[in-house]
PDB file of N, CA and C in Angstrom:
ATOM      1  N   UNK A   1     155.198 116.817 262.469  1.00  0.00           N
ATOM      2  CA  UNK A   1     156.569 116.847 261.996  1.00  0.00           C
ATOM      3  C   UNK A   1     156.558 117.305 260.559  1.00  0.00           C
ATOM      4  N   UNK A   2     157.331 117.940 260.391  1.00  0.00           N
ATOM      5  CA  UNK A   2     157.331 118.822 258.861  1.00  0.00           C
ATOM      6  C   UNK A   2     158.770 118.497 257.979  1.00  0.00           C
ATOM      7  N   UNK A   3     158.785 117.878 257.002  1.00  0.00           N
ATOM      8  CA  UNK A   3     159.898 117.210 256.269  1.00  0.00           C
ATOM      9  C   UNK A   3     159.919 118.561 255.306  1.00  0.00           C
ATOM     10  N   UNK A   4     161.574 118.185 254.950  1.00  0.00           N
ATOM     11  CA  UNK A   4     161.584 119.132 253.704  1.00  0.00           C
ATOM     12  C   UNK A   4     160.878 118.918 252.608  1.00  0.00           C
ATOM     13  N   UNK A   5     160.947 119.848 251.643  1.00  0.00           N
ATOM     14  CA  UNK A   5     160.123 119.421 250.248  1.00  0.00           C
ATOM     15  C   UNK A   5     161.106 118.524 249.792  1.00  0.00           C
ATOM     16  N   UNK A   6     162.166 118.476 249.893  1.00  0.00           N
ATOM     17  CA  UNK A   6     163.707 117.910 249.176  1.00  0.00           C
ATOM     18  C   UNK A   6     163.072 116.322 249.429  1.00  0.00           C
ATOM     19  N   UNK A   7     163.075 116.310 250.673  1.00  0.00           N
ATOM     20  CA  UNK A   7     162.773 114.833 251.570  1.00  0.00           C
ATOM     21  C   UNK A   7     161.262 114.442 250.503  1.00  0.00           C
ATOM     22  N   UNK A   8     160.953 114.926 250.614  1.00  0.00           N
ATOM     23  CA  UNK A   8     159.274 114.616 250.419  1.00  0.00           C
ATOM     24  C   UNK A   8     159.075 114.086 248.822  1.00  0.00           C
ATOM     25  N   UNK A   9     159.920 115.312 248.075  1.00  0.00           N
ATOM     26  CA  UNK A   9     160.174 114.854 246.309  1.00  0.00           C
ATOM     27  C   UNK A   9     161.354 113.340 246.273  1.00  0.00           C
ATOM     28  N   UNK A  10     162.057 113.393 246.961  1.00  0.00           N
ATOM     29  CA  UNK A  10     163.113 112.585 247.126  1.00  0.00           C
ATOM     30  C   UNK A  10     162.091 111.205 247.377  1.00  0.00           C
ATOM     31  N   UNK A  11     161.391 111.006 248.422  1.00  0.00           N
ATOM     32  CA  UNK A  11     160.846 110.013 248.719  1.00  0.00           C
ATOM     33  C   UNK A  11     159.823 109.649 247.373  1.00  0.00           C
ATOM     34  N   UNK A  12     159.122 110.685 247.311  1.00  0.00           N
ATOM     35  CA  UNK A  12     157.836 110.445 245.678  1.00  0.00           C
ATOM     36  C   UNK A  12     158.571 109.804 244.299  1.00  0.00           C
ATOM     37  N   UNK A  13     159.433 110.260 243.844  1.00  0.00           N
ATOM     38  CA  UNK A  13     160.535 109.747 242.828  1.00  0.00           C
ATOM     39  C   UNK A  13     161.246 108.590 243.203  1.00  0.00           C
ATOM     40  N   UNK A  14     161.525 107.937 244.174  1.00  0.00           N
ATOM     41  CA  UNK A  14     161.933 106.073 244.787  1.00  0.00           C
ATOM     42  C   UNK A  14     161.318 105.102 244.413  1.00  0.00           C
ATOM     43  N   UNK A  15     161.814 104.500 243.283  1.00  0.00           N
ATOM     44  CA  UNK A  15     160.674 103.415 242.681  1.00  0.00           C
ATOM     45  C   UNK A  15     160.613 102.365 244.029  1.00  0.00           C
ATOM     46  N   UNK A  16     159.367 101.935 244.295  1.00  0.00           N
ATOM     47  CA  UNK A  16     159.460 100.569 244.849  1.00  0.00           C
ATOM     48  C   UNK A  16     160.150  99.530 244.910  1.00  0.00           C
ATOM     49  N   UNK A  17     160.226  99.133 243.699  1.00  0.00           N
ATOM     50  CA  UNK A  17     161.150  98.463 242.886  1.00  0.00           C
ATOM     51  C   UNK A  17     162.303  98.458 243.581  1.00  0.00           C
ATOM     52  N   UNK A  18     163.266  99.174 244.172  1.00  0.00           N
ATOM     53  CA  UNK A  18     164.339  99.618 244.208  1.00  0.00           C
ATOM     54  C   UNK A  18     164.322  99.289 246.020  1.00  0.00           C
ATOM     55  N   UNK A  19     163.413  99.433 246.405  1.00  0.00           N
ATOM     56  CA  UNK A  19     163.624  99.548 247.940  1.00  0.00           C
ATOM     57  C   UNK A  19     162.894  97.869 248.513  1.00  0.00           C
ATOM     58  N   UNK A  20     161.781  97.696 247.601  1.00  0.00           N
ATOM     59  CA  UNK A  20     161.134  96.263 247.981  1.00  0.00           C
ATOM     60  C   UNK A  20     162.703  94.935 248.292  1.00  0.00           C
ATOM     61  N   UNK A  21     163.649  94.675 247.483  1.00  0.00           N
ATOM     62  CA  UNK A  21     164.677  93.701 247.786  1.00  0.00           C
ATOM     63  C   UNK A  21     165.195  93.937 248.780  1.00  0.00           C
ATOM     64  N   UNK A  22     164.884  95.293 249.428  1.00  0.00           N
ATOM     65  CA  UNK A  22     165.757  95.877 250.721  1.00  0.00           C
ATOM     66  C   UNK A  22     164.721  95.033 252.110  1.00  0.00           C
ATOM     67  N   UNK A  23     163.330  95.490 251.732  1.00  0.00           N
ATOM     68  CA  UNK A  23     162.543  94.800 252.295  1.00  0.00           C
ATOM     69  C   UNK A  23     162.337  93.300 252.516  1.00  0.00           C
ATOM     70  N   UNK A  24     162.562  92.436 251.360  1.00  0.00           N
ATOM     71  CA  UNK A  24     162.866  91.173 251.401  1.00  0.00           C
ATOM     72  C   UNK A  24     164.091  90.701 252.449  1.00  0.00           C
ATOM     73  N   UNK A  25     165.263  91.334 251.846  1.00  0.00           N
ATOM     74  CA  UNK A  25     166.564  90.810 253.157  1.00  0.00           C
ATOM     75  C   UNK A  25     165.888  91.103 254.295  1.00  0.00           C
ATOM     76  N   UNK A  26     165.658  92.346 254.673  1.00  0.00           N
ATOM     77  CA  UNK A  26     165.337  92.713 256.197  1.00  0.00           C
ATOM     78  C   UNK A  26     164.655  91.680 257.079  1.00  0.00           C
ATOM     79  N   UNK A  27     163.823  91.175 256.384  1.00  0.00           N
ATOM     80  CA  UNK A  27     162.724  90.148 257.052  1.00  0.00           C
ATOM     81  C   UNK A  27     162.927  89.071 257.025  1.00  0.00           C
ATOM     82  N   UNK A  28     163.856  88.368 255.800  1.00  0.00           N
ATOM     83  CA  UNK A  28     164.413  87.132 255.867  1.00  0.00           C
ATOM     84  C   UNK A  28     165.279  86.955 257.244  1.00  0.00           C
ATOM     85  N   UNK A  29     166.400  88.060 256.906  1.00  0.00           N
ATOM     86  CA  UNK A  29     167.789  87.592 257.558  1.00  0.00           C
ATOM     87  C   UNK A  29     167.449  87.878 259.618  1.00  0.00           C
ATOM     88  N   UNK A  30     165.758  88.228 259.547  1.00  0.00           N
ATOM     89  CA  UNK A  30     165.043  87.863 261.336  1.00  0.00           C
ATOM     90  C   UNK A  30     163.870  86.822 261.174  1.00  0.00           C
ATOM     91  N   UNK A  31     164.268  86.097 260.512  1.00  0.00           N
ATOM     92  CA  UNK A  31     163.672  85.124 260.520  1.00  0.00           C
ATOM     93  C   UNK A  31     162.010  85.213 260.246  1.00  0.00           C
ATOM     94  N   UNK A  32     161.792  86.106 259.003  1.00  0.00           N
ATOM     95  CA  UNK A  32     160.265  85.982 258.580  1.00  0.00           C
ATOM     96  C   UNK A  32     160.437  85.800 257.053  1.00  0.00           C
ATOM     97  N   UNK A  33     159.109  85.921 256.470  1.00  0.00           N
ATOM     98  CA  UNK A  33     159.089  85.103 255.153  1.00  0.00           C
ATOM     99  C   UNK A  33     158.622  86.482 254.142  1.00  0.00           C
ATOM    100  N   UNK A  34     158.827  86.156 252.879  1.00  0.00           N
ATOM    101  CA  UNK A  34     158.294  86.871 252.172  1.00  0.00           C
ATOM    102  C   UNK A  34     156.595  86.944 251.736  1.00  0.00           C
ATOM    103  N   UNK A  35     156.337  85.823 252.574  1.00  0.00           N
ATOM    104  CA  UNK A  35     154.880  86.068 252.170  1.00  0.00           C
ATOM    105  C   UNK A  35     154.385  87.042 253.396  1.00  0.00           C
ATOM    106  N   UNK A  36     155.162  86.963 254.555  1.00  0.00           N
ATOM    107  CA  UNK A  36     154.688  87.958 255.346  1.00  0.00           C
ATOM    108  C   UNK A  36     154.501  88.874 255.063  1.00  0.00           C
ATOM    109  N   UNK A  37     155.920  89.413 254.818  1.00  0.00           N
ATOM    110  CA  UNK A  37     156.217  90.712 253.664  1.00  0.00           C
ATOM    111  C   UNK A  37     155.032  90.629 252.937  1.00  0.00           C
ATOM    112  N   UNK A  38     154.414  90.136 252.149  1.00  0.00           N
ATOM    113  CA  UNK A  38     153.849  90.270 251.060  1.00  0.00           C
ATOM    114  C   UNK A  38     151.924  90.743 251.768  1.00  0.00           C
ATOM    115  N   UNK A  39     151.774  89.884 252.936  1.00  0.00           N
ATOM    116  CA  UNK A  39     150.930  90.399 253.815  1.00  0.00           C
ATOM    117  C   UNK A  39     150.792  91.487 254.306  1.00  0.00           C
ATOM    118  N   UNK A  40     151.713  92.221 254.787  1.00  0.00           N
ATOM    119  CA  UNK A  40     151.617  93.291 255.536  1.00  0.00           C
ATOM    120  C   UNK A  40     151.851  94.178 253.946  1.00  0.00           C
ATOM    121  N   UNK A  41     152.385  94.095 252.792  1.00  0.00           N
ATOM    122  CA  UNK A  41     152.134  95.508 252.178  1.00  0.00           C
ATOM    123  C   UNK A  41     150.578  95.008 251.768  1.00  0.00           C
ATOM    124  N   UNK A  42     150.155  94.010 251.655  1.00  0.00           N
ATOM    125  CA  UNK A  42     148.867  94.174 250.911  1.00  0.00           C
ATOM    126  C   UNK A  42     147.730  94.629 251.710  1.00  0.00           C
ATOM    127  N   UNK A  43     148.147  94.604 253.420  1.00  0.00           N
ATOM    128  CA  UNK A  43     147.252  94.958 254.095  1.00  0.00           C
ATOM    129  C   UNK A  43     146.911  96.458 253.954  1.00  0.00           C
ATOM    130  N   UNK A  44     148.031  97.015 254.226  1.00  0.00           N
ATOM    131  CA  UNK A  44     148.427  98.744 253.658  1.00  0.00           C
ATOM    132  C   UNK A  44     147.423  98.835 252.395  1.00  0.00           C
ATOM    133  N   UNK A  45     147.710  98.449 251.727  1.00  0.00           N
ATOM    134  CA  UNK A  45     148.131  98.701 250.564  1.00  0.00           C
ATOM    135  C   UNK A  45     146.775  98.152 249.411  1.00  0.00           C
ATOM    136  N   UNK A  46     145.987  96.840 249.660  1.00  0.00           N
ATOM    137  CA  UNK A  46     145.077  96.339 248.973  1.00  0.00           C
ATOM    138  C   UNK A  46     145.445  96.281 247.811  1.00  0.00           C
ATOM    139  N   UNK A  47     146.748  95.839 247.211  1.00  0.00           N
ATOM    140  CA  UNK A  47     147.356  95.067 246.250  1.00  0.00           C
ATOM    141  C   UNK A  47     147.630  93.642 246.916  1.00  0.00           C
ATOM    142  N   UNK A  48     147.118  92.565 245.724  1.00  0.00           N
ATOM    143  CA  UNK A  48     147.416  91.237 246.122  1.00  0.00           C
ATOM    144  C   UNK A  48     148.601  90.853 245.880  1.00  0.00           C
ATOM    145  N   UNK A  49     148.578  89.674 245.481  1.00  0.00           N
ATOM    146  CA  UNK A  49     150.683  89.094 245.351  1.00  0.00           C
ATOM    147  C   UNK A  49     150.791  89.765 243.661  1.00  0.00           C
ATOM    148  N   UNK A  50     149.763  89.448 242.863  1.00  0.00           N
ATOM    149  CA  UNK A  50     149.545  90.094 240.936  1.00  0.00           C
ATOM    150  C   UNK A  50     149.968  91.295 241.216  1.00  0.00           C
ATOM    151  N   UNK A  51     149.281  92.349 242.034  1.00  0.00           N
ATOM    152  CA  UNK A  51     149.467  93.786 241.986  1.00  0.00           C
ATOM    153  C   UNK A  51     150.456  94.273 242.241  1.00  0.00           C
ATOM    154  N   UNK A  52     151.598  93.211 243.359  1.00  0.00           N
ATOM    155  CA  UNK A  52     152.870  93.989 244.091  1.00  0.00           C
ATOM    156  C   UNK A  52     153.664  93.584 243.431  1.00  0.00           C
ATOM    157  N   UNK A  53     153.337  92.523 242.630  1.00  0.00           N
ATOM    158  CA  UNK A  53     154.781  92.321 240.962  1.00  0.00           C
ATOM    159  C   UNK A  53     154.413  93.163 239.678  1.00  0.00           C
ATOM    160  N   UNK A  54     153.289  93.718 239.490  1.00  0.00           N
ATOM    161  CA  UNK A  54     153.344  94.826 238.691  1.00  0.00           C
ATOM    162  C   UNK A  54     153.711  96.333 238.711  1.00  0.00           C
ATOM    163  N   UNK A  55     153.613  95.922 240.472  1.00  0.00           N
ATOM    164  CA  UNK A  55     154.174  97.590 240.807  1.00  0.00           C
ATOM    165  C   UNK A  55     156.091  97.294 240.640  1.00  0.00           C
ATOM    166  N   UNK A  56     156.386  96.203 241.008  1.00  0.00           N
ATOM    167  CA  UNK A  56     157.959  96.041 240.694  1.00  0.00           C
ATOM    168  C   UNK A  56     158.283  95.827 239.199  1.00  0.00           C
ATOM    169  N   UNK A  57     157.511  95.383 238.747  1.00  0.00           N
ATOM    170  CA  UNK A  57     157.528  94.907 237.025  1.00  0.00           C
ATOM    171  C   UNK A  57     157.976  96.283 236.454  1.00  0.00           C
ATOM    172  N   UNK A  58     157.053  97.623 237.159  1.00  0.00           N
ATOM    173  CA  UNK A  58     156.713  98.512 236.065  1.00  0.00           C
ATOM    174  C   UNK A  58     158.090  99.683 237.090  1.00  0.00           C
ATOM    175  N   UNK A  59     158.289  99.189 238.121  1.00  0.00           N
ATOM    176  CA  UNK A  59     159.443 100.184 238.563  1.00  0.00           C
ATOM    177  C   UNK A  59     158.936 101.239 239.083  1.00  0.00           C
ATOM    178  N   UNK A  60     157.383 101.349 239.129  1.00  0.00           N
ATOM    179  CA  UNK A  60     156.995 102.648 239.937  1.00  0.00           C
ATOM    180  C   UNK A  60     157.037 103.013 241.210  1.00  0.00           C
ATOM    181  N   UNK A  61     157.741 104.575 240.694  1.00  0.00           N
ATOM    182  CA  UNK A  61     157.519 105.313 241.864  1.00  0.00           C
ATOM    183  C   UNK A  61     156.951 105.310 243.404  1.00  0.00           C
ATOM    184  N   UNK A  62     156.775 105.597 245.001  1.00  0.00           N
ATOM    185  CA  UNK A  62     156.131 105.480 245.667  1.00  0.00           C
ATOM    186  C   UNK A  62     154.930 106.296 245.251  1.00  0.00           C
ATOM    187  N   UNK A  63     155.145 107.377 244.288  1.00  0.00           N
ATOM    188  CA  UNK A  63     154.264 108.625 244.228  1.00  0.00           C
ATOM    189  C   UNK A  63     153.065 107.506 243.506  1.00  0.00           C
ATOM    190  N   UNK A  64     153.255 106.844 242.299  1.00  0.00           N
ATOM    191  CA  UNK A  64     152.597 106.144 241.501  1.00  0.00           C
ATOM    192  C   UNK A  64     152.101 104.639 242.407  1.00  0.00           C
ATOM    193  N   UNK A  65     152.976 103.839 242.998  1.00  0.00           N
ATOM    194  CA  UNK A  65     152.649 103.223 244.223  1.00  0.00           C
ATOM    195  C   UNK A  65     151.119 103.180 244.933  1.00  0.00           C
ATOM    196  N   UNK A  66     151.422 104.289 245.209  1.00  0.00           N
ATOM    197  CA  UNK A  66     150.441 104.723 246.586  1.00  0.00           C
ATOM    198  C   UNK A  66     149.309 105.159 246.047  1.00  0.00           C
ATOM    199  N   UNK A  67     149.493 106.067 244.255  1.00  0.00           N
ATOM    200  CA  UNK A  67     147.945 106.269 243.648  1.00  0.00           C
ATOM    201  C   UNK A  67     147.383 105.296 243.222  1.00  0.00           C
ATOM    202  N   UNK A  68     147.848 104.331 243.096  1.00  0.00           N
ATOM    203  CA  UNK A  68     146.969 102.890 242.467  1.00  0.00           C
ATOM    204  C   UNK A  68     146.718 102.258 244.053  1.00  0.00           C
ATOM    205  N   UNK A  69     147.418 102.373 244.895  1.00  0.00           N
ATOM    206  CA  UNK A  69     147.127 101.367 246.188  1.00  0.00           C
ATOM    207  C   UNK A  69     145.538 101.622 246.734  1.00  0.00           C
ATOM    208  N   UNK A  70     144.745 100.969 247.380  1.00  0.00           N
ATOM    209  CA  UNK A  70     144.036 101.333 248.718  1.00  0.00           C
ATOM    210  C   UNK A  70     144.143 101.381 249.463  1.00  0.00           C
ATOM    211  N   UNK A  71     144.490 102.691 250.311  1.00  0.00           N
ATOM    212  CA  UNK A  71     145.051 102.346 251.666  1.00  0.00           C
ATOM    213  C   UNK A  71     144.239 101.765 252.574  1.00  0.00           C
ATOM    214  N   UNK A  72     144.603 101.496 253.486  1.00  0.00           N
ATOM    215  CA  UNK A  72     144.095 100.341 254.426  1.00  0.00           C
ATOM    216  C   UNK A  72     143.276 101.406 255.358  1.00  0.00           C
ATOM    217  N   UNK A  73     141.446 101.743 255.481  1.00  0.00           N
ATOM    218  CA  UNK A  73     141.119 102.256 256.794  1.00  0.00           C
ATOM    219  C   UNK A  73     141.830 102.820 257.927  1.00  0.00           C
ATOM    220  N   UNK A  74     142.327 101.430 258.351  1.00  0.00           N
ATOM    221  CA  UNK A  74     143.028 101.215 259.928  1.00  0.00           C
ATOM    222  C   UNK A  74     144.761 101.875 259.501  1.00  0.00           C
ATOM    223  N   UNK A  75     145.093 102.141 258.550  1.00  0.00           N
ATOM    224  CA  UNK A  75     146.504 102.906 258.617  1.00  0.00           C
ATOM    225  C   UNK A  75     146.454 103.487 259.940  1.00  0.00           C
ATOM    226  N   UNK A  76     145.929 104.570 260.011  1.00  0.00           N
ATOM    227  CA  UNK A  76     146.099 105.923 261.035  1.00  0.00           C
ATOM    228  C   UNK A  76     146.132 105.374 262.110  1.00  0.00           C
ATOM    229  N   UNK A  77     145.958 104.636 262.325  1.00  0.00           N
ATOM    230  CA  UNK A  77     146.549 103.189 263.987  1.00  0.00           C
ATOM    231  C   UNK A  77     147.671 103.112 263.796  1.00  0.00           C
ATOM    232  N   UNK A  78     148.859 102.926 262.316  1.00  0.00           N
ATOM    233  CA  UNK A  78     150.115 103.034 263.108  1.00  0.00           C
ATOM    234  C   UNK A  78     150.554 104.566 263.592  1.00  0.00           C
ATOM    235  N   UNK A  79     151.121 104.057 264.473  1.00  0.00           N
ATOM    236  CA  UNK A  79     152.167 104.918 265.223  1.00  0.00           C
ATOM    237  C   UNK A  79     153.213 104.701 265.804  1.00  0.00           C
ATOM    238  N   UNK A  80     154.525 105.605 266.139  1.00  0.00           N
ATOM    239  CA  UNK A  80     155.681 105.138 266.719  1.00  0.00           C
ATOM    240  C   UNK A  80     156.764 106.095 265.424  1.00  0.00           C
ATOM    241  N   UNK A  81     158.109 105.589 265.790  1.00  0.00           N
ATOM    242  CA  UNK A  81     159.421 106.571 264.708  1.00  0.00           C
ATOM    243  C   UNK A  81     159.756 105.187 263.902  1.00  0.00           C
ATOM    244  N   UNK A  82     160.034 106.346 262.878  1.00  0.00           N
ATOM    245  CA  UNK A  82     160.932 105.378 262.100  1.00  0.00           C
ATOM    246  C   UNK A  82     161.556 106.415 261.345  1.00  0.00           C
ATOM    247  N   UNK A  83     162.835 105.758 260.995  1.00  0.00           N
ATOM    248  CA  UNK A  83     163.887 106.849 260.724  1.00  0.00           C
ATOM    249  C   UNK A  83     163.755 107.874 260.940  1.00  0.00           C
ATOM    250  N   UNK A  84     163.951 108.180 262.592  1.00  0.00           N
ATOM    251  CA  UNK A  84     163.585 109.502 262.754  1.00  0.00           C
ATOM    252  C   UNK A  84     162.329 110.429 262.919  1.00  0.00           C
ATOM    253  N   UNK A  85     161.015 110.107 261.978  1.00  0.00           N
ATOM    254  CA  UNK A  85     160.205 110.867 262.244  1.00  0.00           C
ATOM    255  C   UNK A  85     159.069 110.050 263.147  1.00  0.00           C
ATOM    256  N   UNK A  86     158.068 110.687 263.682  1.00  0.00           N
ATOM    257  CA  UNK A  86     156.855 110.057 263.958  1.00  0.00           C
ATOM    258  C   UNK A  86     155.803 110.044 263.010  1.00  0.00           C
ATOM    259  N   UNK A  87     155.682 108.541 262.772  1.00  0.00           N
ATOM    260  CA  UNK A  87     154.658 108.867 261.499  1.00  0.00           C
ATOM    261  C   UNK A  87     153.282 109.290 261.654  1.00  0.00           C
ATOM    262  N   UNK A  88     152.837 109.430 262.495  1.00  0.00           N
ATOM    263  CA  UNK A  88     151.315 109.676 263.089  1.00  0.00           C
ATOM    264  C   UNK A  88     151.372 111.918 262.831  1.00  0.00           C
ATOM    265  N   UNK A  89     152.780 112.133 262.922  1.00  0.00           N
ATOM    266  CA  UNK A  89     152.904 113.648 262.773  1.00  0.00           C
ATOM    267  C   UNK A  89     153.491 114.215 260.988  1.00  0.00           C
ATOM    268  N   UNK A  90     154.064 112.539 260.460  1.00  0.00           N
ATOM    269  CA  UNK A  90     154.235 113.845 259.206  1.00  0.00           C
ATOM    270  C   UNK A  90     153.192 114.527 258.577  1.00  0.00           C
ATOM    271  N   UNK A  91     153.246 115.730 257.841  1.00  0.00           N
ATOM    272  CA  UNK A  91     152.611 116.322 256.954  1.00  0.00           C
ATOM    273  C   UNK A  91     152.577 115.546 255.754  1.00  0.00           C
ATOM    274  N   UNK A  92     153.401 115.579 254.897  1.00  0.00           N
ATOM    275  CA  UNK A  92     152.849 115.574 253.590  1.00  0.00           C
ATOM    276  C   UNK A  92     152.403 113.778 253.385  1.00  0.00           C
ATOM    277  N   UNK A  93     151.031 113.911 253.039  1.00  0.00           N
ATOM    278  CA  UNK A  93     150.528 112.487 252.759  1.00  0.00           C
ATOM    279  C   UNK A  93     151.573 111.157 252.078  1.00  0.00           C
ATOM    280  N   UNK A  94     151.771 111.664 250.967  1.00  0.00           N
ATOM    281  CA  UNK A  94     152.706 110.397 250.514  1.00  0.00           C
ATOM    282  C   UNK A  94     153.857 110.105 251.471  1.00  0.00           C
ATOM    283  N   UNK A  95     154.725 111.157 252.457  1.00  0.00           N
ATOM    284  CA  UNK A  95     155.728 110.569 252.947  1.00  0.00           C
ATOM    285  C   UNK A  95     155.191 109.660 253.962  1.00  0.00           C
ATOM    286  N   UNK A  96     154.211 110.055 254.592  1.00  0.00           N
ATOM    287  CA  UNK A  96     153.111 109.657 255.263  1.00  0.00           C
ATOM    288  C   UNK A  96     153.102 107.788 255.060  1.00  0.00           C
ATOM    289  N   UNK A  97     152.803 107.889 254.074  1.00  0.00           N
ATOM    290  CA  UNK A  97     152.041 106.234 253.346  1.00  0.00           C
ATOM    291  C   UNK A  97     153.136 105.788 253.290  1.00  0.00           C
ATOM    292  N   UNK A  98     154.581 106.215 252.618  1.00  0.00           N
ATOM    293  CA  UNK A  98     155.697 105.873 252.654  1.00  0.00           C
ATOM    294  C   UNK A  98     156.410 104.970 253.980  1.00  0.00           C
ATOM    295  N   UNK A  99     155.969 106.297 255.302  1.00  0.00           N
ATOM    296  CA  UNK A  99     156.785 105.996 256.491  1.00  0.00           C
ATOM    297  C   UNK A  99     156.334 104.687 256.725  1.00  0.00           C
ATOM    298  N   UNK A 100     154.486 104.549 256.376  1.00  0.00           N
ATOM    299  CA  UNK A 100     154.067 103.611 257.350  1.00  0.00           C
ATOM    300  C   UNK A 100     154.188 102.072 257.091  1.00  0.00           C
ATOM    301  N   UNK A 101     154.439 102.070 255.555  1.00  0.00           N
ATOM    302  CA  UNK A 101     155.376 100.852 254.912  1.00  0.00           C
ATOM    303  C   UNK A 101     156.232 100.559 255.916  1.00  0.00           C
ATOM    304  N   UNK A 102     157.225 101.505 255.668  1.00  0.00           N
ATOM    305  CA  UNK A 102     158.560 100.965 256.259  1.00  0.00           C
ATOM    306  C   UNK A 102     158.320 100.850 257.670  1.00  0.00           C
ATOM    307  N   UNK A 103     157.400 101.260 258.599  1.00  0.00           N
ATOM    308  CA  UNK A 103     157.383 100.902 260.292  1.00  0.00           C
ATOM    309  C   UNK A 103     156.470  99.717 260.098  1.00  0.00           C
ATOM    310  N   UNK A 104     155.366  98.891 259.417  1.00  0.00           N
ATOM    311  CA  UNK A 104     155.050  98.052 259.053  1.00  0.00           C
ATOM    312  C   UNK A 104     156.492  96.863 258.620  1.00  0.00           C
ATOM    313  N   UNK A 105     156.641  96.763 257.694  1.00  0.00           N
ATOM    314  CA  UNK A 105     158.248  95.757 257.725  1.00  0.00           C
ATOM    315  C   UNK A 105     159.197  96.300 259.454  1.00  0.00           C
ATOM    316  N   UNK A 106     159.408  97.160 259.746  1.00  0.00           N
ATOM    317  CA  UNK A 106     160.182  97.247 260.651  1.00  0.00           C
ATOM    318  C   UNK A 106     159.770  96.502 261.658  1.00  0.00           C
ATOM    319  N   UNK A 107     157.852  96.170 261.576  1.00  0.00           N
ATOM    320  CA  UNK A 107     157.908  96.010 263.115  1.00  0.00           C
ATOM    321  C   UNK A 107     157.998  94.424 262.836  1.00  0.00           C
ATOM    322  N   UNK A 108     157.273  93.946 261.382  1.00  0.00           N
ATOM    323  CA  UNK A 108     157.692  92.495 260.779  1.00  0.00           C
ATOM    324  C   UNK A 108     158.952  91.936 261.142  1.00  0.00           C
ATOM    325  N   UNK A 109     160.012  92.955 260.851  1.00  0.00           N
ATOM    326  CA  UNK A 109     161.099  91.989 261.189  1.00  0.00           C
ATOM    327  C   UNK A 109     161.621  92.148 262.370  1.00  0.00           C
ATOM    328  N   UNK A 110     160.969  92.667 263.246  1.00  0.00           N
ATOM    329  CA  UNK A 110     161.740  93.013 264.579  1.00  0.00           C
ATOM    330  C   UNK A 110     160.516  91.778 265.705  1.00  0.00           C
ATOM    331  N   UNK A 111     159.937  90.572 264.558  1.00  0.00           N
ATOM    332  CA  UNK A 111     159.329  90.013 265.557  1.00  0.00           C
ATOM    333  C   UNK A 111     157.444  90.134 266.101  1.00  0.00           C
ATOM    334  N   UNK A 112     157.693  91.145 265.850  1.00  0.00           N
ATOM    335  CA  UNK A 112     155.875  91.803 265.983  1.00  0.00           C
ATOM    336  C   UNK A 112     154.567  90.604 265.446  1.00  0.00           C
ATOM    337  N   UNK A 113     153.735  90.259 266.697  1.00  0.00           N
ATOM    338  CA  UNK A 113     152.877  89.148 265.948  1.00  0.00           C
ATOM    339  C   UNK A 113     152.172  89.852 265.078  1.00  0.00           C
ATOM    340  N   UNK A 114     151.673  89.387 263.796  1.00  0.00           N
ATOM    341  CA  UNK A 114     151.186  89.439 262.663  1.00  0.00           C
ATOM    342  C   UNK A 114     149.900  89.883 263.351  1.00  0.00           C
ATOM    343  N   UNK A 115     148.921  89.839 264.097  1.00  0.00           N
ATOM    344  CA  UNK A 115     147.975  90.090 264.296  1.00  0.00           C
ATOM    345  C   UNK A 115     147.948  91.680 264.795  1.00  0.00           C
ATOM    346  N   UNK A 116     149.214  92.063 265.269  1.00  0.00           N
ATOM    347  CA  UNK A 116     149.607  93.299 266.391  1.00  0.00           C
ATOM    348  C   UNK A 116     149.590  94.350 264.766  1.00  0.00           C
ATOM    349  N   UNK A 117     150.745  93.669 263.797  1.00  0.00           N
ATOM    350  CA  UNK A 117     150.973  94.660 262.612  1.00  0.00           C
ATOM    351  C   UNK A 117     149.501  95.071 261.959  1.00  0.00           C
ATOM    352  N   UNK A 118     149.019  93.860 261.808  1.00  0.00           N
ATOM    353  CA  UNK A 118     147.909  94.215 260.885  1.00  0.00           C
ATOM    354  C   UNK A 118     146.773  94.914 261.968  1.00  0.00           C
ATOM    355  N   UNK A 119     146.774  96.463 262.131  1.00  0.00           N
ATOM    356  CA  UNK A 119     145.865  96.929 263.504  1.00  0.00           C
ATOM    357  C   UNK A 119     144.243  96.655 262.882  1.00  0.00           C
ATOM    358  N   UNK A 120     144.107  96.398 263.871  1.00  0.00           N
ATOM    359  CA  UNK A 120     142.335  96.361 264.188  1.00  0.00           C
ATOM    360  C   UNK A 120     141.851  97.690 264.874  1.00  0.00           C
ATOM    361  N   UNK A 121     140.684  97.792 264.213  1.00  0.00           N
ATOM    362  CA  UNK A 121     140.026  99.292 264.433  1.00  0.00           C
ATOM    363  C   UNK A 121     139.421  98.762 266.676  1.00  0.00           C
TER     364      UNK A 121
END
């Protein structure tokens, strides 16, 4: 799947910051916790609970986000749509790391056992 550049700069310039409280409601208001939340980005992500309040502290970017993160090995195990695209097909890497955040919380709050989100190789 091939996003615009528009999409792609659009997504790199989105502080975290800005979208993480979006993430918090989502998961509360189906009945999960923020430490879940806080599990599943660190799984992604290999920021602990210190690292994911400095990335909100400092307001960065996904672009800046994702260069300090470690991504997780086992990423390329998710698969499935979210808003629209399949994330296993976008091109450009960061929207990539981006999507798989958000289908990670999606599948958090839609219920998904914690063991299913966090994939095993």
């Amino acid at each position: 799947m091939s996003s615009t550049s528009h999409h792609d700069e659009k997504i790199a310039k989105m502080s975290f910051a800005s979208v993480y409280p979006h993430y918090v409601t989502k998961v509360e208001r189906k009945g999960r916790t923020k430490e879940e939340l806080h599990q599943v980005i660190s799984w992604l992500t290999g920021f602990d609970e210190k690292g994911i309040q400095q990335q909100i502290d400092a307001k960065s970017s996904f672009e800046k986000f994702f260069a300090e993160a470690h991504l997780n090995p086992n990423a390329s195990l998710i698969t499935g749509s979210i808003c629209g695209y399949k994330v296993q097909e976008i091109e450009n890497p960061l929207t990539q790391k981006a999507r798989y955040l958000d289908k990670l919380v999606d599948e958090l709050a839609k219920g998904r056992k914690m063991e299913k989100i966090l994939r095993q190789s």
